[in-house]
PDB file of N, CA and C in Angstrom:
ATOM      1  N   UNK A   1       2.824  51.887 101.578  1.00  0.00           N
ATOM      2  CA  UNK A   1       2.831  52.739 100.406  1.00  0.00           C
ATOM      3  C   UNK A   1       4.204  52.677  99.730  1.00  0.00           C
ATOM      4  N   UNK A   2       4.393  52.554  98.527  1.00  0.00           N
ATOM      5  CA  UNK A   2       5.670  52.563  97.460  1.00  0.00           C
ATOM      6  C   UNK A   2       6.095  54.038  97.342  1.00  0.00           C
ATOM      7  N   UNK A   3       7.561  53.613  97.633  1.00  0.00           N
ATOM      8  CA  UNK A   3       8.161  55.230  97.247  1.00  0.00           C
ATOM      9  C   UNK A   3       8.124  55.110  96.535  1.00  0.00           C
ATOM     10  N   UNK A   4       8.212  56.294  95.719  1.00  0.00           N
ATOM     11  CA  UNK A   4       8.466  56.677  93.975  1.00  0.00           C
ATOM     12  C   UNK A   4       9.516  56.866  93.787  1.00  0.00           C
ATOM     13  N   UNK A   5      10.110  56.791  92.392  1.00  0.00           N
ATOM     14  CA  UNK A   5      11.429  56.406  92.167  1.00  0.00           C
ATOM     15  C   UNK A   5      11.536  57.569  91.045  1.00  0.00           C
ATOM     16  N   UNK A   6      12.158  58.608  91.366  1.00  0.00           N
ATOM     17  CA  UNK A   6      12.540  59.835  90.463  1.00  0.00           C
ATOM     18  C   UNK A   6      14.398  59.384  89.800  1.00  0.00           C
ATOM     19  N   UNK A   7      13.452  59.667  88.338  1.00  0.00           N
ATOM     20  CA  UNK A   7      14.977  60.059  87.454  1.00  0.00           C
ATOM     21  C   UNK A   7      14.650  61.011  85.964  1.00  0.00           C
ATOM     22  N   UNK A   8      15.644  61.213  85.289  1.00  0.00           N
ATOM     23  CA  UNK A   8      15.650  61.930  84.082  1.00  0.00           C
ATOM     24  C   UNK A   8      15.016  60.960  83.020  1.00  0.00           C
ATOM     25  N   UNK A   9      14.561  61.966  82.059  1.00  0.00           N
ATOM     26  CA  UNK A   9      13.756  61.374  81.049  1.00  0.00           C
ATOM     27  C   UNK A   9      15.045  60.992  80.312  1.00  0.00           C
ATOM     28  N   UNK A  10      14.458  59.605  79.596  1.00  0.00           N
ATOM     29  CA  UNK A  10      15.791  58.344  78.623  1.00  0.00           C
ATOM     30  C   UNK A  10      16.456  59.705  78.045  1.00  0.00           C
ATOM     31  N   UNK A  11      15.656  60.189  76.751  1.00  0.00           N
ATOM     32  CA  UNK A  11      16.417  61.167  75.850  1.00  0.00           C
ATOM     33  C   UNK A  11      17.051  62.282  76.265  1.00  0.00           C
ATOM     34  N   UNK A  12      16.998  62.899  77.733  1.00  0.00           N
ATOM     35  CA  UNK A  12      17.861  63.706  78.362  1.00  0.00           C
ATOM     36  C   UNK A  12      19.569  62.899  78.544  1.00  0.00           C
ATOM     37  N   UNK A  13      19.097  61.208  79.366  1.00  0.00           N
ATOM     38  CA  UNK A  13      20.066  60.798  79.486  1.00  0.00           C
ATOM     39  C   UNK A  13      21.280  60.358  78.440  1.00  0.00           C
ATOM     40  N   UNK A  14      20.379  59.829  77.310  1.00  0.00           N
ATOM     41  CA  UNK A  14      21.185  59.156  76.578  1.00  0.00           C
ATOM     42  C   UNK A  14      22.258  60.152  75.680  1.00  0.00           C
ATOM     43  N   UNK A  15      22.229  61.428  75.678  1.00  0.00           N
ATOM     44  CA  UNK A  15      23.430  61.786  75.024  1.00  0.00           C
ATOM     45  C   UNK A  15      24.958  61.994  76.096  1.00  0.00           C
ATOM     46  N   UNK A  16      24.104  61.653  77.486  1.00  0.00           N
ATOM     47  CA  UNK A  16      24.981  61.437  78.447  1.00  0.00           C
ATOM     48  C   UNK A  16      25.947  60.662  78.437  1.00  0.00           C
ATOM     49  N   UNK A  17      25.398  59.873  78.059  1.00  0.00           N
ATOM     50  CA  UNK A  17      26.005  58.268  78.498  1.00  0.00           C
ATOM     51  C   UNK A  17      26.692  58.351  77.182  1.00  0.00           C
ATOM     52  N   UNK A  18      26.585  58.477  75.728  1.00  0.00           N
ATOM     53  CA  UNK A  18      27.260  58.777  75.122  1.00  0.00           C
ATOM     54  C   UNK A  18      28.759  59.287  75.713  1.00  0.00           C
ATOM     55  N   UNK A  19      28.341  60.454  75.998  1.00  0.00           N
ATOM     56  CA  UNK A  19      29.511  61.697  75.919  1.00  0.00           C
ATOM     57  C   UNK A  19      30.204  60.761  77.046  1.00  0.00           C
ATOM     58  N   UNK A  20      29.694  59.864  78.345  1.00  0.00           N
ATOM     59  CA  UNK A  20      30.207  59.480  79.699  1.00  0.00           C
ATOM     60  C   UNK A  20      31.329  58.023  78.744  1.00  0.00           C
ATOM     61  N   UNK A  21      30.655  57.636  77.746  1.00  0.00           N
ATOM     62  CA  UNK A  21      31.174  56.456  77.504  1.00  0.00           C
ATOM     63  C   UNK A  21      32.243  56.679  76.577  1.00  0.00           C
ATOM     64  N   UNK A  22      32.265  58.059  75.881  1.00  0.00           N
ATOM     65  CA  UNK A  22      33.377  58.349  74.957  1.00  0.00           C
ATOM     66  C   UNK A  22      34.799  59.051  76.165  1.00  0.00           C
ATOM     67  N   UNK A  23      33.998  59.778  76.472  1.00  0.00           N
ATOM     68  CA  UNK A  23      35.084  60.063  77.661  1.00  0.00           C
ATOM     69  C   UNK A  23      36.229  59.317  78.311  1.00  0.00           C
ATOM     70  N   UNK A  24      35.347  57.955  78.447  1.00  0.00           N
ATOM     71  CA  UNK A  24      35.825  56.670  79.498  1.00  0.00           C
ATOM     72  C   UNK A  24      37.031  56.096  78.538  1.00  0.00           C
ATOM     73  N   UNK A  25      36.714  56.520  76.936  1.00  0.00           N
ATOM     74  CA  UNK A  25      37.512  55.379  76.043  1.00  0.00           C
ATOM     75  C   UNK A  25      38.604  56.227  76.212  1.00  0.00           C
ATOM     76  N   UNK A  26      38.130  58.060  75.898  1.00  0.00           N
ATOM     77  CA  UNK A  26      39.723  58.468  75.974  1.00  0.00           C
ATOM     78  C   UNK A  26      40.791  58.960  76.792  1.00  0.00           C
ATOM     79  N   UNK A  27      40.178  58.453  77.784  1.00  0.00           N
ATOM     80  CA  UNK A  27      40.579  58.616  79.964  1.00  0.00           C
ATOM     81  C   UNK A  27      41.389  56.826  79.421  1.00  0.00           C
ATOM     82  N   UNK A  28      41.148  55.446  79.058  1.00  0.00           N
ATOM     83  CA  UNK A  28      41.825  54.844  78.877  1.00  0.00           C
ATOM     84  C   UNK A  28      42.945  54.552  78.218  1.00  0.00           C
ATOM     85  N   UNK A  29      42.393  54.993  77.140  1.00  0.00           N
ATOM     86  CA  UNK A  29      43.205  55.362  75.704  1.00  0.00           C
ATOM     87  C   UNK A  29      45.007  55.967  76.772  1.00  0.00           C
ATOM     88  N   UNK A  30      44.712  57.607  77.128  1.00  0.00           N
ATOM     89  CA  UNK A  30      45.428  57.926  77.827  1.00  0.00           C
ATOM     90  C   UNK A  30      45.942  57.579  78.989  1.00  0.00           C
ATOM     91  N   UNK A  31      45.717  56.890  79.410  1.00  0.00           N
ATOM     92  CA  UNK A  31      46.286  55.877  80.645  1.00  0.00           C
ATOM     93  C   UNK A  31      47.025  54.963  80.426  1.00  0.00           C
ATOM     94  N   UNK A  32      46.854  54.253  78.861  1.00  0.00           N
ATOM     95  CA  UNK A  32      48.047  53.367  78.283  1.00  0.00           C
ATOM     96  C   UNK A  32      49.373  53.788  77.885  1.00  0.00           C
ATOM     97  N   UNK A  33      48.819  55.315  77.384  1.00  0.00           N
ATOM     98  CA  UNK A  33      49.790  56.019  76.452  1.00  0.00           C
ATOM     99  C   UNK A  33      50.984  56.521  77.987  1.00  0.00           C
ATOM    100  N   UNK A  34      49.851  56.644  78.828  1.00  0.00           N
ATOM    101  CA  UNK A  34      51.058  57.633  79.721  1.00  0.00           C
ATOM    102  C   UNK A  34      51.885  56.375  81.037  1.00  0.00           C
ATOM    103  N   UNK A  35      51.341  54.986  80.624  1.00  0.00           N
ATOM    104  CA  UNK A  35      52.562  53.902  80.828  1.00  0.00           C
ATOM    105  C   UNK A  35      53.512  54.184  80.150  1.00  0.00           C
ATOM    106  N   UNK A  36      54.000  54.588  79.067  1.00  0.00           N
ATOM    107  CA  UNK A  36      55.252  54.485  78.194  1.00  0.00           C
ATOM    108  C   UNK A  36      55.792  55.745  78.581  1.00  0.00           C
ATOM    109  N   UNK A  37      55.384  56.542  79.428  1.00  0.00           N
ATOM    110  CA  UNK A  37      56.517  57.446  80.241  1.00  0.00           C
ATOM    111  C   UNK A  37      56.805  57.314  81.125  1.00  0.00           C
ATOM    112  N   UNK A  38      56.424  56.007  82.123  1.00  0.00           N
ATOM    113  CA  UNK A  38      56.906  56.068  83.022  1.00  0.00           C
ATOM    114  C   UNK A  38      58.759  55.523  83.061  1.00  0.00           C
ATOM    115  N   UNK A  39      59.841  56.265  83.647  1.00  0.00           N
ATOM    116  CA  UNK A  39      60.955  55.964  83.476  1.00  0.00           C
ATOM    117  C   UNK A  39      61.480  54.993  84.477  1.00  0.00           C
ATOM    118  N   UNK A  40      60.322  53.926  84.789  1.00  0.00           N
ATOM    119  CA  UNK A  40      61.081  53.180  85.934  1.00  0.00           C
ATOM    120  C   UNK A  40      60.613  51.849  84.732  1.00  0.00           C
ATOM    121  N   UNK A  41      59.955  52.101  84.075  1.00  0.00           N
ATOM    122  CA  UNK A  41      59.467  50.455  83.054  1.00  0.00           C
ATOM    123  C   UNK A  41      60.336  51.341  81.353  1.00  0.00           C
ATOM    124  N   UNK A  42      61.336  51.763  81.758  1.00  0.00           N
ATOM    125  CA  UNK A  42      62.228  51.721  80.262  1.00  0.00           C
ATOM    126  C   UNK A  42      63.236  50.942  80.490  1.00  0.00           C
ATOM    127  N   UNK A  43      63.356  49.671  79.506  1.00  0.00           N
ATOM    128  CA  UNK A  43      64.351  48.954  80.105  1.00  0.00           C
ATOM    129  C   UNK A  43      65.929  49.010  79.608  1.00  0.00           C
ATOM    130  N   UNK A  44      65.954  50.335  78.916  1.00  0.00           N
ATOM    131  CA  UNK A  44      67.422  50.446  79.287  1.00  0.00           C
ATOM    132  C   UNK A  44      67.957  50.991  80.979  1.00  0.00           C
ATOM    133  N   UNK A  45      66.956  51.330  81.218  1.00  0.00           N
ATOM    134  CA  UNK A  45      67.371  52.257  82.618  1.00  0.00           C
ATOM    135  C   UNK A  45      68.128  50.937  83.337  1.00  0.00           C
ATOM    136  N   UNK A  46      67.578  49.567  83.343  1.00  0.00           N
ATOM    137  CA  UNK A  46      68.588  48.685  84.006  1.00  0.00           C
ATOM    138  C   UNK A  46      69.936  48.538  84.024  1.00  0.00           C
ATOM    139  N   UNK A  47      70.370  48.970  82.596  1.00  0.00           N
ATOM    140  CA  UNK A  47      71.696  48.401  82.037  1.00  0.00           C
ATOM    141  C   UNK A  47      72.287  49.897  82.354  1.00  0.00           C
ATOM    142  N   UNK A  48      71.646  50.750  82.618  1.00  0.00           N
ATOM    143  CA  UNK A  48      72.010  52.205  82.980  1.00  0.00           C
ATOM    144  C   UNK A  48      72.727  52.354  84.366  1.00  0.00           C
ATOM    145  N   UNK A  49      74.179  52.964  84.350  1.00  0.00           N
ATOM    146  CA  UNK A  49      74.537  53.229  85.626  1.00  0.00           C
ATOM    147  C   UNK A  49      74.278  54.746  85.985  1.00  0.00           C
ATOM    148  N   UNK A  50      73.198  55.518  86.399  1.00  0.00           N
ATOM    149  CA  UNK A  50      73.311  56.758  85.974  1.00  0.00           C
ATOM    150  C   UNK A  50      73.670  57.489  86.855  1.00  0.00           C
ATOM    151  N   UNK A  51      73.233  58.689  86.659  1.00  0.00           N
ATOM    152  CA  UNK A  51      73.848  59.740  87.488  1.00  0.00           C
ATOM    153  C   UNK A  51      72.768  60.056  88.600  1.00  0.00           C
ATOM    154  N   UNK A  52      73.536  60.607  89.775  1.00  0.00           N
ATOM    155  CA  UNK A  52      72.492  61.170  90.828  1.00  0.00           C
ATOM    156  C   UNK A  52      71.369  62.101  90.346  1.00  0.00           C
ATOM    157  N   UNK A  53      71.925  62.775  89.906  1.00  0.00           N
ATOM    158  CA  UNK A  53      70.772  64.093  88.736  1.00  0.00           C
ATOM    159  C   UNK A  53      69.836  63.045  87.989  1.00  0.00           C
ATOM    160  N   UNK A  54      70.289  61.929  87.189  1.00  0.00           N
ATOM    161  CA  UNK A  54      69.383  61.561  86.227  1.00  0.00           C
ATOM    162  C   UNK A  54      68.521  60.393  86.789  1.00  0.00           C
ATOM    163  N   UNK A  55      68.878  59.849  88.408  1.00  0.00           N
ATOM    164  CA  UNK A  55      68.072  59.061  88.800  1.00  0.00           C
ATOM    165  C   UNK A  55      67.176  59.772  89.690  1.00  0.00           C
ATOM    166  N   UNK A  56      67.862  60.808  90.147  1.00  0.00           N
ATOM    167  CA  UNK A  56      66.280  62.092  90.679  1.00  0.00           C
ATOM    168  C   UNK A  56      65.507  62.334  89.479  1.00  0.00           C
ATOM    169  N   UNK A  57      65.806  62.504  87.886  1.00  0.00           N
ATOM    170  CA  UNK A  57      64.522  62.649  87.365  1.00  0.00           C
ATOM    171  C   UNK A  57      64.049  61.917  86.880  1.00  0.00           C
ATOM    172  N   UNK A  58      64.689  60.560  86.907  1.00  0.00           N
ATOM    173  CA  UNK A  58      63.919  59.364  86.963  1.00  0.00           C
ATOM    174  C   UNK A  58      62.595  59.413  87.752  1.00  0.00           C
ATOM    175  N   UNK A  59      63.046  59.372  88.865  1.00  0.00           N
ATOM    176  CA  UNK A  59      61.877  59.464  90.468  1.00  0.00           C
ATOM    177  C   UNK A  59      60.854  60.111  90.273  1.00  0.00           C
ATOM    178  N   UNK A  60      61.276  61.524  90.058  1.00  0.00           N
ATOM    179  CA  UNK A  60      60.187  63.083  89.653  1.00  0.00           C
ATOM    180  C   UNK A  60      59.320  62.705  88.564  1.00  0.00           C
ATOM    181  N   UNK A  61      60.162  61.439  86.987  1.00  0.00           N
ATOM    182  CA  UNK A  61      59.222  61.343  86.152  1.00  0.00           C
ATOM    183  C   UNK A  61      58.418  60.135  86.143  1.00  0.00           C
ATOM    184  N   UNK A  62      58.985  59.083  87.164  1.00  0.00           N
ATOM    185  CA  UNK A  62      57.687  58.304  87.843  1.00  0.00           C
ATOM    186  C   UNK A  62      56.768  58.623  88.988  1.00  0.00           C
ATOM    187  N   UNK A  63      56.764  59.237  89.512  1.00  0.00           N
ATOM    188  CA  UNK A  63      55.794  60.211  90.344  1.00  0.00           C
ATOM    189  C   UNK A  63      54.900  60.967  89.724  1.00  0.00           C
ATOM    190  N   UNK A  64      55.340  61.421  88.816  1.00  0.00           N
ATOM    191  CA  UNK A  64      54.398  62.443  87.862  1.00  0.00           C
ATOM    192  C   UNK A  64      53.083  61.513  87.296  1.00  0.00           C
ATOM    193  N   UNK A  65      53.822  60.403  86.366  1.00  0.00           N
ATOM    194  CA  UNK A  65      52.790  59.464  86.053  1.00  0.00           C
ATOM    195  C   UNK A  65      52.186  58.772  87.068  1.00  0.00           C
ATOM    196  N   UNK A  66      53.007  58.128  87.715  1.00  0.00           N
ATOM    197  CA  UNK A  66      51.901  57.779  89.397  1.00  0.00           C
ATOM    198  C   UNK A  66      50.807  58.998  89.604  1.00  0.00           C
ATOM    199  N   UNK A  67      50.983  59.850  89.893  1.00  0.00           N
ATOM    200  CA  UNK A  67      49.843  61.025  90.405  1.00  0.00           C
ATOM    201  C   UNK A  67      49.005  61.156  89.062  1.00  0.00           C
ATOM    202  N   UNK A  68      49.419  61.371  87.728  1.00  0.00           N
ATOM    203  CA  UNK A  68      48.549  61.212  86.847  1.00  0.00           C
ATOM    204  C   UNK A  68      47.623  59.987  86.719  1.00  0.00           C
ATOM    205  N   UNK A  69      48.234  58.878  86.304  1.00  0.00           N
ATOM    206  CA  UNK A  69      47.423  57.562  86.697  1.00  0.00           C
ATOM    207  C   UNK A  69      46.509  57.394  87.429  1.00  0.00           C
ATOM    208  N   UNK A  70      46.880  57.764  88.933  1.00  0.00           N
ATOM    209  CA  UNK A  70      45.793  57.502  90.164  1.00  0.00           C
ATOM    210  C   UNK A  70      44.753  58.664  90.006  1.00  0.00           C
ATOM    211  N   UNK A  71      44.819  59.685  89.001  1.00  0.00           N
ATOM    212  CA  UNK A  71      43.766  60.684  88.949  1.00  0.00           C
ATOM    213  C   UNK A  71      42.754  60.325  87.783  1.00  0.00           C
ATOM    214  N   UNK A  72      43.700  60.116  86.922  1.00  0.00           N
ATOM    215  CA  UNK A  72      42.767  59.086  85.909  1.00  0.00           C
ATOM    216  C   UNK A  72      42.024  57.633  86.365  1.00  0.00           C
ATOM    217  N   UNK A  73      42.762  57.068  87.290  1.00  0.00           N
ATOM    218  CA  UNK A  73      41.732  55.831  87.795  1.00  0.00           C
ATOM    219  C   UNK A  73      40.769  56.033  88.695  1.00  0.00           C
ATOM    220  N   UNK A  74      40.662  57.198  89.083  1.00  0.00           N
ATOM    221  CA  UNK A  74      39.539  57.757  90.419  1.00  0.00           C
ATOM    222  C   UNK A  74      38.678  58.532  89.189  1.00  0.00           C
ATOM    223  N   UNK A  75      38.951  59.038  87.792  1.00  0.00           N
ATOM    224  CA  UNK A  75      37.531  59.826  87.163  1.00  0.00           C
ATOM    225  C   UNK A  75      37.108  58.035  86.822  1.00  0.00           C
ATOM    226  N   UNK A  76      37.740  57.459  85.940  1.00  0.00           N
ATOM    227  CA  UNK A  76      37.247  56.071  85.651  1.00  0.00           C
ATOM    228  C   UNK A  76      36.449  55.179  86.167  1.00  0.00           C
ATOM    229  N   UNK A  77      36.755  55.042  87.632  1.00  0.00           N
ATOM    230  CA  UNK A  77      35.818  54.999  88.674  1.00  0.00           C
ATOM    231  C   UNK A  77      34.184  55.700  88.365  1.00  0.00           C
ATOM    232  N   UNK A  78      34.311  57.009  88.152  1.00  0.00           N
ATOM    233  CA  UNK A  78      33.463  57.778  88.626  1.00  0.00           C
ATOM    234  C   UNK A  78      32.672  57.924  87.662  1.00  0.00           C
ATOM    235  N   UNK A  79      33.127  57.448  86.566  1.00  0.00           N
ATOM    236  CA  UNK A  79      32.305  57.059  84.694  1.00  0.00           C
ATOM    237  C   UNK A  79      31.897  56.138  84.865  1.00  0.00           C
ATOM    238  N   UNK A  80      32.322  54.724  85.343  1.00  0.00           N
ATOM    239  CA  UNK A  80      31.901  53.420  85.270  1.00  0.00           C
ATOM    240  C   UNK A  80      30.800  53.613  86.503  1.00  0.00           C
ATOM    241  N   UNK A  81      30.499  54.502  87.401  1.00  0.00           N
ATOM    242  CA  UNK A  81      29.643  54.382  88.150  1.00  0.00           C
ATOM    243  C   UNK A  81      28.523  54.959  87.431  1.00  0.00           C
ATOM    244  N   UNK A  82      28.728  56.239  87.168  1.00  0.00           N
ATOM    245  CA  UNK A  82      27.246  57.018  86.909  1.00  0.00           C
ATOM    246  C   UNK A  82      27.029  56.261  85.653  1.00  0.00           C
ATOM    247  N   UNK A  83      28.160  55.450  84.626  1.00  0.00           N
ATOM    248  CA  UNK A  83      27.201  54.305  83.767  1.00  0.00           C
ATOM    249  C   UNK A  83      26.383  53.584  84.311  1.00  0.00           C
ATOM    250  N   UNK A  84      27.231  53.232  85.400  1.00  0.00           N
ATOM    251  CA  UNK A  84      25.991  51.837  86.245  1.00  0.00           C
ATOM    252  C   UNK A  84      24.595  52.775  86.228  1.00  0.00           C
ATOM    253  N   UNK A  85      24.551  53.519  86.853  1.00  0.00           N
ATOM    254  CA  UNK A  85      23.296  54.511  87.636  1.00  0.00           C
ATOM    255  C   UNK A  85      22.314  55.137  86.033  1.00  0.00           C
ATOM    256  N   UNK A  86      23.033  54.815  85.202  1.00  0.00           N
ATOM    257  CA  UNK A  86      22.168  55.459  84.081  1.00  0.00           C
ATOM    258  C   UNK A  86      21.660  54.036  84.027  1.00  0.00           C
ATOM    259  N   UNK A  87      22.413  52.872  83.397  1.00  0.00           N
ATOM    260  CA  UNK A  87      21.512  51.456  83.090  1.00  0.00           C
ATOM    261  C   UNK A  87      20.407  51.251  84.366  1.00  0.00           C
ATOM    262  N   UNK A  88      20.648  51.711  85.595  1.00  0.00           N
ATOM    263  CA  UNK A  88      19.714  51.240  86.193  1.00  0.00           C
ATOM    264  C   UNK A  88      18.812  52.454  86.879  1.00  0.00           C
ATOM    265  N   UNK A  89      18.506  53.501  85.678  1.00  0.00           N
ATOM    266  CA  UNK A  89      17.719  54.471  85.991  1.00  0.00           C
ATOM    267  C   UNK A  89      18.238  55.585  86.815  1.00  0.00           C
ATOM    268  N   UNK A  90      18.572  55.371  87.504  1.00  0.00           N
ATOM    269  CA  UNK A  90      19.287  56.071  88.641  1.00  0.00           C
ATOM    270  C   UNK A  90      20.182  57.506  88.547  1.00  0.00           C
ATOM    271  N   UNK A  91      20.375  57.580  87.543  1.00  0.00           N
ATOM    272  CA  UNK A  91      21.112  58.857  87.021  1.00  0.00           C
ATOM    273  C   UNK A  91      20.608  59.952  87.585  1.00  0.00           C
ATOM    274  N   UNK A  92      21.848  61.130  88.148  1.00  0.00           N
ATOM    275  CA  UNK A  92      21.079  62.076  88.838  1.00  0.00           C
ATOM    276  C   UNK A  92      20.800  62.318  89.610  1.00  0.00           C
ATOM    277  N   UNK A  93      20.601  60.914  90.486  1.00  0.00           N
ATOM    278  CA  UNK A  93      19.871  61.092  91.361  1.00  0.00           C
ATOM    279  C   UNK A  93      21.160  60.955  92.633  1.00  0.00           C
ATOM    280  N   UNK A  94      21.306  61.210  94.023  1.00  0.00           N
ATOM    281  CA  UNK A  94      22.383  61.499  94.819  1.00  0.00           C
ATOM    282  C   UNK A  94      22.464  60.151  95.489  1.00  0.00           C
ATOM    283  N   UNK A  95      23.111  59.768  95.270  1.00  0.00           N
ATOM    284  CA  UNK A  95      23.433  58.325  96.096  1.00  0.00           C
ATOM    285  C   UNK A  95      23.636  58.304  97.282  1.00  0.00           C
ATOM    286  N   UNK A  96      23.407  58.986  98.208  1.00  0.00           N
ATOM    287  CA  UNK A  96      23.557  59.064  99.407  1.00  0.00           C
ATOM    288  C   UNK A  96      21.989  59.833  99.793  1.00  0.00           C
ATOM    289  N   UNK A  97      21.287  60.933  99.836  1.00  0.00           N
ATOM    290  CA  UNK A  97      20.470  61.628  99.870  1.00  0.00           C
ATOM    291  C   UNK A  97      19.077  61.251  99.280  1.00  0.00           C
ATOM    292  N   UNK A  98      19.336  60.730  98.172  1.00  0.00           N
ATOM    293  CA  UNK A  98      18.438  60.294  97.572  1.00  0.00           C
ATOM    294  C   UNK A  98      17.675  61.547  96.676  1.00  0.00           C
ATOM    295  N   UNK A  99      17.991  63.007  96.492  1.00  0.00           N
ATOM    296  CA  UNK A  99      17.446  63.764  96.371  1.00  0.00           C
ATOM    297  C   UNK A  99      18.474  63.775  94.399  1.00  0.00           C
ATOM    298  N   UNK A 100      17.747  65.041  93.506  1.00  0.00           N
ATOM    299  CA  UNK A 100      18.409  65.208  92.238  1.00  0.00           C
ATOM    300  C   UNK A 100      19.486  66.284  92.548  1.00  0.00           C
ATOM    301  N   UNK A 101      20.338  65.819  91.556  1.00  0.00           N
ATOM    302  CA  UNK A 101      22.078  66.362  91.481  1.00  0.00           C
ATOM    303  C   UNK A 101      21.555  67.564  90.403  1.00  0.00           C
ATOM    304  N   UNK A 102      22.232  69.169  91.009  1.00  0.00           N
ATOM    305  CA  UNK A 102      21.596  70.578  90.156  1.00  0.00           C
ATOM    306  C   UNK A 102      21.870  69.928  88.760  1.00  0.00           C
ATOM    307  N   UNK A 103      21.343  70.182  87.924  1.00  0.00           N
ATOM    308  CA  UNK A 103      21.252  70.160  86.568  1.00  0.00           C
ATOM    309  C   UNK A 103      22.901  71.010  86.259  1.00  0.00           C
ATOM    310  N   UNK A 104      23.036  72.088  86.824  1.00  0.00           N
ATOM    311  CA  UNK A 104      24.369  72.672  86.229  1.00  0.00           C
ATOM    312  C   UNK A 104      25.902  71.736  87.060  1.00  0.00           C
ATOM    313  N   UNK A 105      25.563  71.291  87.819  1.00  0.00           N
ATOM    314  CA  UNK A 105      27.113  70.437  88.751  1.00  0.00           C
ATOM    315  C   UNK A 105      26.758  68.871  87.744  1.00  0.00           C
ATOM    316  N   UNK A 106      25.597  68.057  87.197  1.00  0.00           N
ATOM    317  CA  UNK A 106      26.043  67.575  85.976  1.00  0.00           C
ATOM    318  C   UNK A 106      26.390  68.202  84.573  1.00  0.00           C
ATOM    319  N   UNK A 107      26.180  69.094  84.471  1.00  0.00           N
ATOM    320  CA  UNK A 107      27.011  69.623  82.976  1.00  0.00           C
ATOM    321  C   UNK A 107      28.447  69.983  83.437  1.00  0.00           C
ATOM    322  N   UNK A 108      28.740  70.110  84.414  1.00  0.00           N
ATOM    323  CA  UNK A 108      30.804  70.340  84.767  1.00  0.00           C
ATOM    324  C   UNK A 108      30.905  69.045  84.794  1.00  0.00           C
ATOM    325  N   UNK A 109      30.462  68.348  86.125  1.00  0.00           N
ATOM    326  CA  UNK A 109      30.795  67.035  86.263  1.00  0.00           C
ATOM    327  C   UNK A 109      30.002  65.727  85.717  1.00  0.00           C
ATOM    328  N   UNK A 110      29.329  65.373  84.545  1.00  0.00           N
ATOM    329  CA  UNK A 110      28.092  64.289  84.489  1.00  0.00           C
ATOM    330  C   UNK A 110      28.652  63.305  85.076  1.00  0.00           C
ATOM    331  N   UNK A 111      29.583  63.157  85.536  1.00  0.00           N
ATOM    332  CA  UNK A 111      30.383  61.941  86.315  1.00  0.00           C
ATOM    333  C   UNK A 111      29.916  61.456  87.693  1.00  0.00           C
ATOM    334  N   UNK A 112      29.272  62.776  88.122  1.00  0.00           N
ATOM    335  CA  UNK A 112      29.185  62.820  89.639  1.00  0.00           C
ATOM    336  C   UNK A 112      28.068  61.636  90.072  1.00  0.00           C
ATOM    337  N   UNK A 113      28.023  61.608  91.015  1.00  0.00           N
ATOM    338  CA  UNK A 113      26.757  60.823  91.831  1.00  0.00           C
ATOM    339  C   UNK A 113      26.490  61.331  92.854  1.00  0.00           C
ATOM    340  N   UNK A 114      27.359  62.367  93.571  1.00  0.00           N
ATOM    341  CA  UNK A 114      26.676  63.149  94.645  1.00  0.00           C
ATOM    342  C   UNK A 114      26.110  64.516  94.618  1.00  0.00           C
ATOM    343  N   UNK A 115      25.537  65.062  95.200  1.00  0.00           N
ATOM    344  CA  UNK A 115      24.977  66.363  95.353  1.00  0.00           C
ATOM    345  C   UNK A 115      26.048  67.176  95.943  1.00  0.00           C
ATOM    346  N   UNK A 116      25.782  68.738  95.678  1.00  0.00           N
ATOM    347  CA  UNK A 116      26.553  69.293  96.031  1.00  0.00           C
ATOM    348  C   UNK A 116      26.902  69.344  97.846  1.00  0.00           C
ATOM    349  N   UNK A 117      25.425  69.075  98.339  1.00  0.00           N
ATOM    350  CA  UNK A 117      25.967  69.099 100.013  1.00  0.00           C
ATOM    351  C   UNK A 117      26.102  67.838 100.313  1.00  0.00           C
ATOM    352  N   UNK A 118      26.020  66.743 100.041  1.00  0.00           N
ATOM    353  CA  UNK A 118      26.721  65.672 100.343  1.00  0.00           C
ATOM    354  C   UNK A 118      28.018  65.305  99.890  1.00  0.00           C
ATOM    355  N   UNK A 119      28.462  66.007  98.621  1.00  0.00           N
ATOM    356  CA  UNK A 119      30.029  66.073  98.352  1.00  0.00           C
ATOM    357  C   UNK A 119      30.614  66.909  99.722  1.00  0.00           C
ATOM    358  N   UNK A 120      30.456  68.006  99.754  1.00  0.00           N
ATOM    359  CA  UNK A 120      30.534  68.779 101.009  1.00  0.00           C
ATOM    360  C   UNK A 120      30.924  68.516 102.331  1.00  0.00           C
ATOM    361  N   UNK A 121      30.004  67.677 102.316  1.00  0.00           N
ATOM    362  CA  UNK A 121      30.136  66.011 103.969  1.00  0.00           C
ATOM    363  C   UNK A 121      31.012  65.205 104.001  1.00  0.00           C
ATOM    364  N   UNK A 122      31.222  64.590 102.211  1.00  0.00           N
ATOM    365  CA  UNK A 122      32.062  63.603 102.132  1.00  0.00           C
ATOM    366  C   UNK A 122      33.342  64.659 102.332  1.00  0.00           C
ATOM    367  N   UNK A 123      33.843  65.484 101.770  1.00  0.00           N
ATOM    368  CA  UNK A 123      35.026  65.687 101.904  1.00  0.00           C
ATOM    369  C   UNK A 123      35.371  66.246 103.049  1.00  0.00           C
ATOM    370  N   UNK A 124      34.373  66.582 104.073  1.00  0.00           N
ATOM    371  CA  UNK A 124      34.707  67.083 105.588  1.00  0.00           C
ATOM    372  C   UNK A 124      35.873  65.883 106.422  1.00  0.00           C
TER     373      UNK A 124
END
């Protein structure tokens, strides 16, 4: 016997994928912009002999963008997936469980792919 294969109706999804794909441009958009703060790629800082103070906030203001960056490349991740999962029907549905993601944890997150108790697991 064939399992059945549950997902959302197209016209539920597609203003999704919209909103998932505009999102994605301006999660990149901002990821370029916030290279040009990082103070370890300004290239006067080479020719710079600086001060102890100003090479600690050197550090503090490449760290900042490091931790920003790597938070922006983990939602990016998490857009380019539930895109995949919309082109191939799949939207919604829990990638691990196999069961549907609440209707309200996709309107915070439409990003997600897990359910709320298998997020739960994963982060145990």
């Amino acid at each position: 016997m064939a399992k059945k294969t549950i997902s959302y109706p197209k016209e539920v999804v597609e203003p999704v994928a919209k909103h998932l794909q505009e999102k994605l441009s301006a999660l990149e958009k901002k990821k370029k912009e916030l290279r040009g703060e990082d103070p370890f790629l300004d290239k006067a800082r080479l020719d710079d002999n600086a001060a102890v103070d100003t090479d600690a906030a050197e550090q503090i203001g490449h760290m900042r963008v490091s931790a920003v960056k790597k938070a922006y490349d983990r939602t990016i991740i998490q857009i380019r997936k539930a895109l995949s999962r919309i082109k191939i029907g799949k939207y919604g549905v829990c990638e691990r469980c196999g069961k549907f993601i609440d209707t309200d944890r996709l309107m915070v997150l439409p990003e997600t792919t897990l359910c709320v108790d298998c997020e739960k697991k994963r982060e145990k």
